[in-house]
Protein backbone atom coordinates (compact mmCIF):
# COMPACT_ATOMS: atom_id res chain seq x y z
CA UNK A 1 0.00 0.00 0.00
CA UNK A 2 2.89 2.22 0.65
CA UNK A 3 4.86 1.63 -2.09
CA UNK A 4 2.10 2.03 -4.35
CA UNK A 5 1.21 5.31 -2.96
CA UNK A 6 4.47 6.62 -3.42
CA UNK A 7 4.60 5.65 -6.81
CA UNK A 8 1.57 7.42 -7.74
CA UNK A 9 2.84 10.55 -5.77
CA UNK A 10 6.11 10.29 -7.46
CA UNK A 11 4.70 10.11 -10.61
CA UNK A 12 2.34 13.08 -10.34
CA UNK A 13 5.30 15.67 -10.49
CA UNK A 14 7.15 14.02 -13.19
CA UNK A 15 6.89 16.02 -16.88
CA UNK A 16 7.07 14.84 -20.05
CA UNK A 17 5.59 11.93 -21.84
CA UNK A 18 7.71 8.83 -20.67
CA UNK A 19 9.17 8.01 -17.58
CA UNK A 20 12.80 8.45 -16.58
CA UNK A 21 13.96 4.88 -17.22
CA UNK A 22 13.52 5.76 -21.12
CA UNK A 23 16.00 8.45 -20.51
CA UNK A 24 18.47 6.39 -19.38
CA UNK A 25 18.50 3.99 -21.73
CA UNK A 26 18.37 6.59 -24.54
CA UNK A 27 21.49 8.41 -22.87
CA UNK A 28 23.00 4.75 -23.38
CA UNK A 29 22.62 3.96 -26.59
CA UNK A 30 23.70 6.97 -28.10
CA UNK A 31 26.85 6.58 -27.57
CA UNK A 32 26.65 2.59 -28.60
CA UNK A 33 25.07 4.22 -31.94
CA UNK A 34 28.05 6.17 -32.65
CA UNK A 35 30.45 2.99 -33.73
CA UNK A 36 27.63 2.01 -36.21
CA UNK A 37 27.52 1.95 -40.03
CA UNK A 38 24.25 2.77 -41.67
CA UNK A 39 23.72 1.54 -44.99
CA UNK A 40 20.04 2.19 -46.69
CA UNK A 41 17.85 -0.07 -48.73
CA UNK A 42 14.32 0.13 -50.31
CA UNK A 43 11.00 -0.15 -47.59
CA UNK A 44 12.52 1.55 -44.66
CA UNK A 45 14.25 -1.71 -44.17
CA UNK A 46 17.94 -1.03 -43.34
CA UNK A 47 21.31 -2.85 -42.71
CA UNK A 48 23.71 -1.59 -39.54
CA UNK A 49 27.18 -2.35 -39.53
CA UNK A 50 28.15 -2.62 -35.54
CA UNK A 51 31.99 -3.93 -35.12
CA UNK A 52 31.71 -5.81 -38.36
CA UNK A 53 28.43 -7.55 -37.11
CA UNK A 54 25.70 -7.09 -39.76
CA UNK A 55 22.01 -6.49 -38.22
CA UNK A 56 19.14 -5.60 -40.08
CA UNK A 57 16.40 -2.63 -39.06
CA UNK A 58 12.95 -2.13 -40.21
CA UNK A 59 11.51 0.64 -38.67
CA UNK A 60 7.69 0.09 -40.18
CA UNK A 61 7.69 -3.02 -38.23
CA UNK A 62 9.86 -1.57 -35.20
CA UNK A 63 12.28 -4.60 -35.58
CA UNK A 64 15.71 -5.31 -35.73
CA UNK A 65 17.61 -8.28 -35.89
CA UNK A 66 18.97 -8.31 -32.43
CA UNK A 67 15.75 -8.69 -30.83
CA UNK A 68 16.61 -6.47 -28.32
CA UNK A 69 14.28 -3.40 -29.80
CA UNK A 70 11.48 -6.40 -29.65
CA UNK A 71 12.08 -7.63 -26.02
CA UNK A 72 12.16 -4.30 -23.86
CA UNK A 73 10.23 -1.87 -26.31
CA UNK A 74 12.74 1.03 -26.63
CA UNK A 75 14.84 1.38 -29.66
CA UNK A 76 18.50 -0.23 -29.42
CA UNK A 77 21.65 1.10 -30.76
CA UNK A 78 21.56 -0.57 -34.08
CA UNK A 79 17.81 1.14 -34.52
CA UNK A 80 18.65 4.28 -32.82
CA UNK A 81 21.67 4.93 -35.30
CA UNK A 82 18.84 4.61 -38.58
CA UNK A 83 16.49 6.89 -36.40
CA UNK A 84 19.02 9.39 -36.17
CA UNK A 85 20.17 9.16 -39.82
CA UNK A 86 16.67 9.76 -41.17
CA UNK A 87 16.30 12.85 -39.02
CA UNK A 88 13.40 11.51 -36.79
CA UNK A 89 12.35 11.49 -33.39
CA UNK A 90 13.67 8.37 -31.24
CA UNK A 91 10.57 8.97 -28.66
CA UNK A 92 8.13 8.23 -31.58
CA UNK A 93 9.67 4.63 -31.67
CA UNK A 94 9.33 3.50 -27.74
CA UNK A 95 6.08 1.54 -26.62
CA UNK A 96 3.73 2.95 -24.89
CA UNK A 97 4.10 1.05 -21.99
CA UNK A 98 6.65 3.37 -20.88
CA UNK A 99 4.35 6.60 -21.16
CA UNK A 100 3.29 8.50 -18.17
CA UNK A 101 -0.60 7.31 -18.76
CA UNK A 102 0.12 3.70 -18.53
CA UNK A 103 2.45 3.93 -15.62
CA UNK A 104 -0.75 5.94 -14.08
CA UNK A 105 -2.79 3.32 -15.27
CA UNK A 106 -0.80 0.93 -13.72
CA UNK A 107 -0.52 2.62 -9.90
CA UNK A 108 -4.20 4.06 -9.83
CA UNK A 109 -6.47 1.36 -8.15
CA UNK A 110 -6.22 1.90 -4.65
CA UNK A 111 -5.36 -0.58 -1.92
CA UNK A 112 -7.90 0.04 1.02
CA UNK A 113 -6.65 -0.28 4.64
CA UNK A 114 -7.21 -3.31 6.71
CA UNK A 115 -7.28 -3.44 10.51
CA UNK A 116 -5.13 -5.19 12.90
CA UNK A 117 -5.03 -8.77 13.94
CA UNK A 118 -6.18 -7.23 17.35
CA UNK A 119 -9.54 -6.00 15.99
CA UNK A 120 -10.41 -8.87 14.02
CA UNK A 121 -13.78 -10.58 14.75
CA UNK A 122 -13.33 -13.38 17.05
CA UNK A 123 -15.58 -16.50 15.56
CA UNK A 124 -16.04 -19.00 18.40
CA UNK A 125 -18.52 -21.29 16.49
CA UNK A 126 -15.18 -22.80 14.08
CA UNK A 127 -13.69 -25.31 14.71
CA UNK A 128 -10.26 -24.85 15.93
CA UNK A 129 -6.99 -25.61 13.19
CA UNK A 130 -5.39 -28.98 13.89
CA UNK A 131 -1.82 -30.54 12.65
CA UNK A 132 -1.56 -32.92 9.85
CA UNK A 133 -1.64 -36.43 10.25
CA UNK A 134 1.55 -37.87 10.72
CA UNK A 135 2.27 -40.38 7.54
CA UNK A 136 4.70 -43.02 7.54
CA UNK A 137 6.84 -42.37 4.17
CA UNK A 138 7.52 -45.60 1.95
CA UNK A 139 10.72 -47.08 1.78
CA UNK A 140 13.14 -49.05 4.43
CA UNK A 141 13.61 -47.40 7.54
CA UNK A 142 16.82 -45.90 8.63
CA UNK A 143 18.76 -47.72 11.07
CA UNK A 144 20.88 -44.89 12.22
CA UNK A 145 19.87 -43.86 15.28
CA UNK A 146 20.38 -40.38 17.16
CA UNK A 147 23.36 -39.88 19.23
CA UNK A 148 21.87 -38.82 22.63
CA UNK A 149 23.16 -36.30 24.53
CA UNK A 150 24.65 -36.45 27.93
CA UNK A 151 21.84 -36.07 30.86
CA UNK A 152 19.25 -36.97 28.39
CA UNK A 153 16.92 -40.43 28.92
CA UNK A 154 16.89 -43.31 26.97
């Protein structure tokens, strides 16, 4: 209850239209996307040259060959270096799930209060909790028997 509570609060003052993580990461790949080679092709389908490691980018389908743009939703470096190249906006290529709504969305049903064990209705008519039945497991018994300690019966 607290924690979501201060993740709502938190959120509140936050501007802009994704949340900090996306930042980060973008801050991060940047400079990854400065040791790639961007070569065009036809379809906005495009191939990245990264340490002499081919991938290929299609930014219709917000894919690259990496999978890593797929997994977590925010461009990686191969797709970030083609975003820059064509002059467009990285922040049109995250998922939503990262925007300010859905992280609202996420933290706005409350979590109502419950009291303590202490006021709790007492409910004499149940029966009262008992321990399992002991169950003898399959299989030989062991013959090793506890060492007893010293002062303690037989």
């Amino acid at each position: 209850m607290k924690r979501n509570t201060q993740k709502w609060e938190g959120v509140q003052s936050h501007e802009g239209r994704f949340m900090p993580y996306v930042a980060k990461v973008f801050q991060f790949v940047s400079q990854l996307a400065s040791n790639c080679d961007v070569n065009p092709s036809r379809l906005d389908i495009w191939e990245v040259d990264y340490y002499n490691v081919r991938y290929v980018v299609n930014l219709v389908e917000k894919t690259c060959s990496c999978y890593r743009w797929e997994l977590i939703g925010i461009p990686c470096a191969h797709a970030w270096a083609v975003i820059i190249k064509k002059r467009l906006r990285p922040e049109d290529f995250v998922d939503d799930f990262y925007s300010k709504g859905r992280y609202l969305q996420a933290y706005s049903p409350s979590i109502k209060p419950i009291p303590g064990m202490k006021q709790w209705e007492k409910r004499i008519d149940l029966m009262q909790p008992t321990p399992p039945v002991i169950r003898k497991m399959p299989g030989r018994p062991s013959h090793k028997k506890r060492k007893q300690e010293q002062g303690e019966r037989e």
